[in-house]
C-alpha atoms as a PDB file:
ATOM      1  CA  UNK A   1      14.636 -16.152 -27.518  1.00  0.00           C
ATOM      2  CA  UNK A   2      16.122 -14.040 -24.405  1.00  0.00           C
ATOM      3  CA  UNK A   3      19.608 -15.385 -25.550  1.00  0.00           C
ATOM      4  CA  UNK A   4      20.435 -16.816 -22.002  1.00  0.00           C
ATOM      5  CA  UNK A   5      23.023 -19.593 -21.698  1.00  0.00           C
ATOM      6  CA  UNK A   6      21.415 -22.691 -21.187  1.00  0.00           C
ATOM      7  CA  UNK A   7      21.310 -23.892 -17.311  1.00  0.00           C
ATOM      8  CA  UNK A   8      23.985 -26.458 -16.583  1.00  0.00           C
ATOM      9  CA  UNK A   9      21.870 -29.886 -15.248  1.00  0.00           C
ATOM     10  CA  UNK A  10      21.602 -29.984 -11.653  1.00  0.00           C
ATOM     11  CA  UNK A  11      21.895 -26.468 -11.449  1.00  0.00           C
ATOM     12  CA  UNK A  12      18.992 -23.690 -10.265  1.00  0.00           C
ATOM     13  CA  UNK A  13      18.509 -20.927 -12.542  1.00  0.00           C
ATOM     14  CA  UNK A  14      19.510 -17.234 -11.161  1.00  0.00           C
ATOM     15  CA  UNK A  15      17.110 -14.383 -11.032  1.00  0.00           C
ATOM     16  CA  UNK A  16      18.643 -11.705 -13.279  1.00  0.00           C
ATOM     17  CA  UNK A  17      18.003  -7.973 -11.589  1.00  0.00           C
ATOM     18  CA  UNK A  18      18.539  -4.904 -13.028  1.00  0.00           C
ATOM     19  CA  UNK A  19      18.506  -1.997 -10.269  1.00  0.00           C
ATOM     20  CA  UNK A  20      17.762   1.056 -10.655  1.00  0.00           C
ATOM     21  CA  UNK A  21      17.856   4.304  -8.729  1.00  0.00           C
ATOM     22  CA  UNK A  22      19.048   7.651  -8.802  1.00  0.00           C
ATOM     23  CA  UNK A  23      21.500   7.794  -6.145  1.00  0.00           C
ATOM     24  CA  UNK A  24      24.878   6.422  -7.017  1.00  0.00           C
ATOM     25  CA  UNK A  25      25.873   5.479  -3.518  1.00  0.00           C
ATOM     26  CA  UNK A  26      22.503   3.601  -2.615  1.00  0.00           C
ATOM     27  CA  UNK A  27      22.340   1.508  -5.770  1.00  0.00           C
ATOM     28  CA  UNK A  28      26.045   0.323  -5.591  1.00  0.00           C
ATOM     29  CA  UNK A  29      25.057  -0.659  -2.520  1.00  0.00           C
ATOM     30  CA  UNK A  30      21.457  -2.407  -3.127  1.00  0.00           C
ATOM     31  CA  UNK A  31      24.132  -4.304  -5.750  1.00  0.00           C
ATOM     32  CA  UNK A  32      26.729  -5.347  -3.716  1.00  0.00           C
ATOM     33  CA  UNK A  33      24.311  -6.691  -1.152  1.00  0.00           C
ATOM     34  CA  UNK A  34      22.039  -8.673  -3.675  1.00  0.00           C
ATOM     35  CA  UNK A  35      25.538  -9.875  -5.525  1.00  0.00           C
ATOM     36  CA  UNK A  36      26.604 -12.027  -1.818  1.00  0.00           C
ATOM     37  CA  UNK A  37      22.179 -13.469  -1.711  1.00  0.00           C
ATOM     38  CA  UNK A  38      22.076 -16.877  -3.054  1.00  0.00           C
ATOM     39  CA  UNK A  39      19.837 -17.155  -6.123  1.00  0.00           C
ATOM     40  CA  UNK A  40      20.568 -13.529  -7.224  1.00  0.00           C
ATOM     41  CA  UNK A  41      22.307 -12.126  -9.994  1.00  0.00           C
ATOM     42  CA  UNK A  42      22.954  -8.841 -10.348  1.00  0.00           C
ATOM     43  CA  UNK A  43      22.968  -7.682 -13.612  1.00  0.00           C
ATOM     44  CA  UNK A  44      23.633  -3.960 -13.697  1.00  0.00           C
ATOM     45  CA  UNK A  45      22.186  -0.582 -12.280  1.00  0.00           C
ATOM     46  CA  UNK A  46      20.432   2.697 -14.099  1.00  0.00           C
ATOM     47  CA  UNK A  47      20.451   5.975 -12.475  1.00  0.00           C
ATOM     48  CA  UNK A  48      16.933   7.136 -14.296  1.00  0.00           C
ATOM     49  CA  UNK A  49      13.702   5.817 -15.440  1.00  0.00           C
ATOM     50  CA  UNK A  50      14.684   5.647 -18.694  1.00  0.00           C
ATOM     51  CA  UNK A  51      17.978   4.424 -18.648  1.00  0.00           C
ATOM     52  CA  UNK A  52      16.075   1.391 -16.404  1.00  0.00           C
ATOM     53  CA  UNK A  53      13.294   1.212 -19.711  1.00  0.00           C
ATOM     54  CA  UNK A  54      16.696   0.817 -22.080  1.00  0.00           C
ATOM     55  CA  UNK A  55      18.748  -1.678 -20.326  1.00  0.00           C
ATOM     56  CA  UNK A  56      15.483  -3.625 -19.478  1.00  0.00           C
ATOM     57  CA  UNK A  57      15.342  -4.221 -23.119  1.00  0.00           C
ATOM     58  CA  UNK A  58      19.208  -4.727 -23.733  1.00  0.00           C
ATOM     59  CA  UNK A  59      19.891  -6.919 -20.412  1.00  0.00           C
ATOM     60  CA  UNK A  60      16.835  -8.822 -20.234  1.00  0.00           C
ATOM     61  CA  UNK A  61      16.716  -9.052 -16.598  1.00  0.00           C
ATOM     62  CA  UNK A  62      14.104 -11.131 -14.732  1.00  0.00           C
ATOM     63  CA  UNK A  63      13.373  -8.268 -12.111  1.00  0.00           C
ATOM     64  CA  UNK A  64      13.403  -4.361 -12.397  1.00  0.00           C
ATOM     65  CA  UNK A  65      13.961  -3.157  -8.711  1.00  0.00           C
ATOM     66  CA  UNK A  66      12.845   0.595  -9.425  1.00  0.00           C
ATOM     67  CA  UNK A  67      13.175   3.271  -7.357  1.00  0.00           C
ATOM     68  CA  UNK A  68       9.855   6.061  -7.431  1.00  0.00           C
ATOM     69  CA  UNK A  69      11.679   9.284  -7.609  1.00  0.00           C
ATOM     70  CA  UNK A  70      14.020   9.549 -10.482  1.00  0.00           C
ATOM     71  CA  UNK A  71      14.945  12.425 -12.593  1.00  0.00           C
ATOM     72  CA  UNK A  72      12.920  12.711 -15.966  1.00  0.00           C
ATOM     73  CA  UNK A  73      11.217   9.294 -16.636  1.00  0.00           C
ATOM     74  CA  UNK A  74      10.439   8.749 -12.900  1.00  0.00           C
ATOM     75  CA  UNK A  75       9.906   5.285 -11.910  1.00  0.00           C
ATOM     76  CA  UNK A  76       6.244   4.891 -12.170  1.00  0.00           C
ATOM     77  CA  UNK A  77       6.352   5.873 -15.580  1.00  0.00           C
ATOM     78  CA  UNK A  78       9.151   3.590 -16.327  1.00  0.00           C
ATOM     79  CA  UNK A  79       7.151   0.632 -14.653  1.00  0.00           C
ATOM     80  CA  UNK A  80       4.471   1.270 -17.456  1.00  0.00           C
ATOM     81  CA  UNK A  81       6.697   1.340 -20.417  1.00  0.00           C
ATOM     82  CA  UNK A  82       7.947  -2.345 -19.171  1.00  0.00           C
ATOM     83  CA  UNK A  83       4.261  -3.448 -17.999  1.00  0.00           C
ATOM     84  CA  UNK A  84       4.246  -6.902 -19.461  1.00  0.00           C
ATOM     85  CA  UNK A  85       7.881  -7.279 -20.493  1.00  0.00           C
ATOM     86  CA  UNK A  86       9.013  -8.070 -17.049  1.00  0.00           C
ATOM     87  CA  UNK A  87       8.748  -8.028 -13.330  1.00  0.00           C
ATOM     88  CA  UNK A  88       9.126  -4.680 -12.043  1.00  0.00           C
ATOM     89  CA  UNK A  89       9.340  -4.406  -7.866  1.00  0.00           C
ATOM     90  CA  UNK A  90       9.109  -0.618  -6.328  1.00  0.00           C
ATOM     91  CA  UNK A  91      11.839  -0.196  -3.663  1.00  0.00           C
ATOM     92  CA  UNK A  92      11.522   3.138  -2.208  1.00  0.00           C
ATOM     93  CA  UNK A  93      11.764   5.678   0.753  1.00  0.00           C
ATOM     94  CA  UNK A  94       8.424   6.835   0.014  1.00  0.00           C
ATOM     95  CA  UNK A  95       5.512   4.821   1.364  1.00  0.00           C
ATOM     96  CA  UNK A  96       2.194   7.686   0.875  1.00  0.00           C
ATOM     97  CA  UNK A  97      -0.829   6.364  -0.854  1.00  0.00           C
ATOM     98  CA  UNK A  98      -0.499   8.652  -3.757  1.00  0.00           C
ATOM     99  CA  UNK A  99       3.086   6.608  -4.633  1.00  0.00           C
ATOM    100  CA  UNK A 100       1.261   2.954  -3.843  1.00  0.00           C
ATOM    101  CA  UNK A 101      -1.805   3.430  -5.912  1.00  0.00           C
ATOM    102  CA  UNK A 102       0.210   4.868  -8.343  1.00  0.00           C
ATOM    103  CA  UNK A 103       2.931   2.083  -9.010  1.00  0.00           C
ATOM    104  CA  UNK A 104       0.613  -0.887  -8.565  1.00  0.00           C
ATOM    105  CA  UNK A 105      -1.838   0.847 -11.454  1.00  0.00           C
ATOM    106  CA  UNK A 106       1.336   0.801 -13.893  1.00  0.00           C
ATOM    107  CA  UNK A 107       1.671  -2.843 -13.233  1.00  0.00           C
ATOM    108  CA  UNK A 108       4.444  -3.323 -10.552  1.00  0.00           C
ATOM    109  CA  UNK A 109       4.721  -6.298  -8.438  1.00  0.00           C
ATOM    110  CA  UNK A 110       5.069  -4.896  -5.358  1.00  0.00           C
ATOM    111  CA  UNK A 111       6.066  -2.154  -3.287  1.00  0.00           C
ATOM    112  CA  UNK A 112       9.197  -2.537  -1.073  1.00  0.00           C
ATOM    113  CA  UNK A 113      10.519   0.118   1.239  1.00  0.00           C
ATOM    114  CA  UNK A 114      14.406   0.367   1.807  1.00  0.00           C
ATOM    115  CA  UNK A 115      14.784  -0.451   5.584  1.00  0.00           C
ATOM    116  CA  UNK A 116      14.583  -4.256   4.754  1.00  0.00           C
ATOM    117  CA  UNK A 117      17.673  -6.354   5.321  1.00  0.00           C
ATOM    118  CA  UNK A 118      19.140  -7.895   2.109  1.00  0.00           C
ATOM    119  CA  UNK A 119      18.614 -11.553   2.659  1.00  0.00           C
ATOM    120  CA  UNK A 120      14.283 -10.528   2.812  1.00  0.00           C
ATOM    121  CA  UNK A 121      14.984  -7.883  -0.194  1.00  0.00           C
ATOM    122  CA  UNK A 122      16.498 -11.257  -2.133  1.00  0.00           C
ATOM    123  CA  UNK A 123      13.388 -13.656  -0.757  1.00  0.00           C
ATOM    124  CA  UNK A 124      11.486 -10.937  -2.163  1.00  0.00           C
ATOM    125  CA  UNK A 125      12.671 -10.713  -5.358  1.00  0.00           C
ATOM    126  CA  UNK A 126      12.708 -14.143  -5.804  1.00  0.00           C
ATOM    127  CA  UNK A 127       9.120 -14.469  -4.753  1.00  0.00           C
ATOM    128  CA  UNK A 128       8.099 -11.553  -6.952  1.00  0.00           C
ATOM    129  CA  UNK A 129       9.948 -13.586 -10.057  1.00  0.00           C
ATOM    130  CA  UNK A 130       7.540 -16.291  -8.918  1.00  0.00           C
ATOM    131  CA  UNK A 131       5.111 -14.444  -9.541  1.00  0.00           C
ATOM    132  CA  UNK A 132       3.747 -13.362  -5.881  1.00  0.00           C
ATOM    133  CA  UNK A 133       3.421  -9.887  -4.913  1.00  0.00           C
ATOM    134  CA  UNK A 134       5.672  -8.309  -2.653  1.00  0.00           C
ATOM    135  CA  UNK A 135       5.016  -5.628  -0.281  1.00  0.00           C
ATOM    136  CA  UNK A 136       6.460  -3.929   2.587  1.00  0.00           C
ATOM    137  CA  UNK A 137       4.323  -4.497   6.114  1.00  0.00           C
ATOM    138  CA  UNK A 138       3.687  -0.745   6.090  1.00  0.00           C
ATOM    139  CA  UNK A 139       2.657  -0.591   2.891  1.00  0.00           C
ATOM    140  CA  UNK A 140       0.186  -3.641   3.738  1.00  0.00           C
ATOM    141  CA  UNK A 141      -0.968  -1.716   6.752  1.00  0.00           C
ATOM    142  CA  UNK A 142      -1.841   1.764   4.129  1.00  0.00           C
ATOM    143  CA  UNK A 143      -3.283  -0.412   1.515  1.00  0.00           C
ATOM    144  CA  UNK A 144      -5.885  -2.426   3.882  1.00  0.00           C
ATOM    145  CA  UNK A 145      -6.869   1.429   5.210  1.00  0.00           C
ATOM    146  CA  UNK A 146      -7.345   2.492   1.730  1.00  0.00           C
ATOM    147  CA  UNK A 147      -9.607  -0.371   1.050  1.00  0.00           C
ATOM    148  CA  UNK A 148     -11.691   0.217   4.717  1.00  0.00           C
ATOM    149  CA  UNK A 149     -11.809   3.724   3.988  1.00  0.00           C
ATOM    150  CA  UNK A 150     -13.408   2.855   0.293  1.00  0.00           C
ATOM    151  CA  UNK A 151     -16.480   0.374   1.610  1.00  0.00           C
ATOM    152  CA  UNK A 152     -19.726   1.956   2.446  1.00  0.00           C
ATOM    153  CA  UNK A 153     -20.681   1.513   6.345  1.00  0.00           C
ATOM    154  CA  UNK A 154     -23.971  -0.095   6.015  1.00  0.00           C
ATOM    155  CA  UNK A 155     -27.156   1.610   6.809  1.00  0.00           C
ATOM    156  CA  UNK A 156     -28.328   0.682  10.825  1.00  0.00           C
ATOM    157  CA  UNK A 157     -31.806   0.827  11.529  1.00  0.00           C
ATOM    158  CA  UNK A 158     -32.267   2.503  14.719  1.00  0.00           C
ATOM    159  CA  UNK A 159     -35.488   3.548  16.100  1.00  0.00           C
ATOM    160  CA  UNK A 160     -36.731   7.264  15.787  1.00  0.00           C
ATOM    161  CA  UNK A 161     -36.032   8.404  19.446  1.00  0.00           C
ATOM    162  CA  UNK A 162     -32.489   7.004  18.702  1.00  0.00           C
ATOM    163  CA  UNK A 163     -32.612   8.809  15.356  1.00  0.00           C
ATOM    164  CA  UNK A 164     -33.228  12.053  17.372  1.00  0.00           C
ATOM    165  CA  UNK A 165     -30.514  11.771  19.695  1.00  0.00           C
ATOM    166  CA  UNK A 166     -27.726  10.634  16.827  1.00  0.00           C
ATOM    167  CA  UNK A 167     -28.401  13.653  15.197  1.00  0.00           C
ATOM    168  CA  UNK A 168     -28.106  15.907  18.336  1.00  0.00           C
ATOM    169  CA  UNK A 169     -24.967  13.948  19.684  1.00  0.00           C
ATOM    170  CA  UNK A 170     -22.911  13.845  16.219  1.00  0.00           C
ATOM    171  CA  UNK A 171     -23.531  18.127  16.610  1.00  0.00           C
ATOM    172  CA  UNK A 172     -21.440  17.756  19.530  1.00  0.00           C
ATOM    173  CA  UNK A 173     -24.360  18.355  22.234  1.00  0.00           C
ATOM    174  CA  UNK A 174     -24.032  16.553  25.898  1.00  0.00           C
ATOM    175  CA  UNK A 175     -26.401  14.408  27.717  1.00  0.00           C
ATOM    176  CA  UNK A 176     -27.631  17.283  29.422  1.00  0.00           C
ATOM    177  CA  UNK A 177     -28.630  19.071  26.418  1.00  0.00           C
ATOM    178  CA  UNK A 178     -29.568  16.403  24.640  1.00  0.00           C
ATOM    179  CA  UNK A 179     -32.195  16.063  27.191  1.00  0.00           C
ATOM    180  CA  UNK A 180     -33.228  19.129  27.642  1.00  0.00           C
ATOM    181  CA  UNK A 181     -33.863  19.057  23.906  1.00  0.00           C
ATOM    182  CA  UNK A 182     -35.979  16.049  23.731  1.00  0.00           C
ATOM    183  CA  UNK A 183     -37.338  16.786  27.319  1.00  0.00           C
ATOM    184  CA  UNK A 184     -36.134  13.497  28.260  1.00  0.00           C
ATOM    185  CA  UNK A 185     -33.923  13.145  31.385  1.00  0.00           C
ATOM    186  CA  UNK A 186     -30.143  12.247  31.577  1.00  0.00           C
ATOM    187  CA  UNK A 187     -30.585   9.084  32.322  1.00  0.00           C
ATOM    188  CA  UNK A 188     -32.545   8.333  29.524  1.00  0.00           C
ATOM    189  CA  UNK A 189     -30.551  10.076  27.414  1.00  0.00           C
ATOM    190  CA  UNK A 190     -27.341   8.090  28.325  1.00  0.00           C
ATOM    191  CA  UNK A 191     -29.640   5.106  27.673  1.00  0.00           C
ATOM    192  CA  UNK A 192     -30.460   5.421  24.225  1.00  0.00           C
ATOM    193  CA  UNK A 193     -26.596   6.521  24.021  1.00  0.00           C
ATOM    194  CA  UNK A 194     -25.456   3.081  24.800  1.00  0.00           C
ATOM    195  CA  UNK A 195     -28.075   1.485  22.861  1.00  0.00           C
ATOM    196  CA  UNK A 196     -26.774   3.722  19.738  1.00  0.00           C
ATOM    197  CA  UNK A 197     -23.271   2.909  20.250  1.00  0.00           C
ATOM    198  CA  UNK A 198     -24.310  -1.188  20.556  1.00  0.00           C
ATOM    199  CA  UNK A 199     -26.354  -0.995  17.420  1.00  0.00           C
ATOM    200  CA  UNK A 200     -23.769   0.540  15.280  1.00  0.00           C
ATOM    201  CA  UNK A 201     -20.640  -1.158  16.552  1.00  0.00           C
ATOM    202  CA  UNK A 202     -18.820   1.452  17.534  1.00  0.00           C
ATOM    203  CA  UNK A 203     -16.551   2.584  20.672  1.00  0.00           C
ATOM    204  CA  UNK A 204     -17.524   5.808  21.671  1.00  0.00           C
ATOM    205  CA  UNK A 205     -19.543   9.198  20.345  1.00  0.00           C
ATOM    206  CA  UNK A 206     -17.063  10.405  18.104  1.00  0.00           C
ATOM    207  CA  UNK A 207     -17.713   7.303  16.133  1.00  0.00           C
ATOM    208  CA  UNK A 208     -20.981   7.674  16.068  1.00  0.00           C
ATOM    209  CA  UNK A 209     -20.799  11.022  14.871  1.00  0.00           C
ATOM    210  CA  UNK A 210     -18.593   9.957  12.013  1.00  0.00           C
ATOM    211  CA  UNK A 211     -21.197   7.433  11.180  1.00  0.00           C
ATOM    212  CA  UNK A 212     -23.792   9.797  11.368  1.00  0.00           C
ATOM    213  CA  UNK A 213     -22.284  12.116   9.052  1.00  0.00           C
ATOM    214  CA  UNK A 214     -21.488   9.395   6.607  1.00  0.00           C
ATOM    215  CA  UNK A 215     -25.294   8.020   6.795  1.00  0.00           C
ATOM    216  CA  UNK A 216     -26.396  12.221   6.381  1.00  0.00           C
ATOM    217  CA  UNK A 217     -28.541  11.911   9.975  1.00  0.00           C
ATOM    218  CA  UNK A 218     -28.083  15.466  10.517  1.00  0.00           C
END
């Protein structure tokens, strides 16, 4: 039993938020804006991880919005201790990867930063309640590059003149002495170029280096 008041009939039930963050100013703030959203209620504010952990447990709220940076029980930490007890949604200045990998491995549901307006911070947490994950469109943007960056390029099978030359360009050598390496002439050269950049899918030599180094054609 959470020891809620029953929902008058007709009536939609409120999502109860507990805010917390460690600077007095911005979380009176985050709670006077939430207070006017439809749907919303506010139900107080911690200034530290675990002052968020206690009143979680005394409050009850539907929704932790918890701030990363707090002093002592930051708010990663705190988001573990309530893993499974209820929603917890980062909101947060910081968007590096470090902070994102972090807070969505202790469970939260999302990772907000604090340059939304309040009516899409209150769709959010309402969403979030719902059970969808929230996150800010930079934070979208870092977490599809951290997934790219994480799958193998697959292996191209290029023929062993191109071989040759992929391994000579990704050094940083020119047509010219590409050529004069493989006593070939330029034109060739730029050729088989082309023909390496078409195979792999990539726009230009720097790429091609990269892949190169990746695939160890050196």
């Amino acid at each position: 039993m959470s020891g809620r008041d029953p929902e008058m009939p007709g009536t939609a039930a409120k999502v109860r938020v507990l805010i917390a963050d460690d600077e007095r100013l911005v979380r009176e703030g985050i709670a006077a804006l939430l207070a006017l959203q439809p749907g919303i209620e506010v139900l107080g504010t911690a200034e530290s991880g675990s002052e968020a952990v206690e009143l979680a447990t005394t409050l009850d709220p539907d929704v932790v919005l918890m701030d990363v940076r707090m002093p002592g029980i930051d708010g990663v930490e705190a988001a573990t201790r309530l893993r499974g007890r209820v929603t917890v949604l980062m909101l947060t200045t910081f968007d590096d990867d470090g902070y994102i990998v972090a807070a969505l491995q202790a469970g939260a549901s999302g990772y907000l930063l604090k340059d939304l307006p309040a009516a899409e911070l209150a769709q959010a947490i309402r969403l979030a309640h719902a059970g969808v994950d929230q996150y800010s469109a930079a934070v979208t943007t870092r977490l599809a590059a951290m997934v790219r960056s994480r799958i193998p390029r697959p292996t191209i099978d290029l023929t062993g003149r191109e071989t040759e030359v992929l391994r000579l360009l990704a050094t940083g050598a020119a047509n010219r002495d590409i050529a004069r390496s493989l006593y070939l002439s330029e034109g060739t050269v730029k050729n088989h170029v082309s023909s390496i950049l078409h195979r792999l899918g990539v726009r230009d030599r720097t790429q091609a280096a990269i892949y190169a180094h990746e695939q160890g054609i050196l």
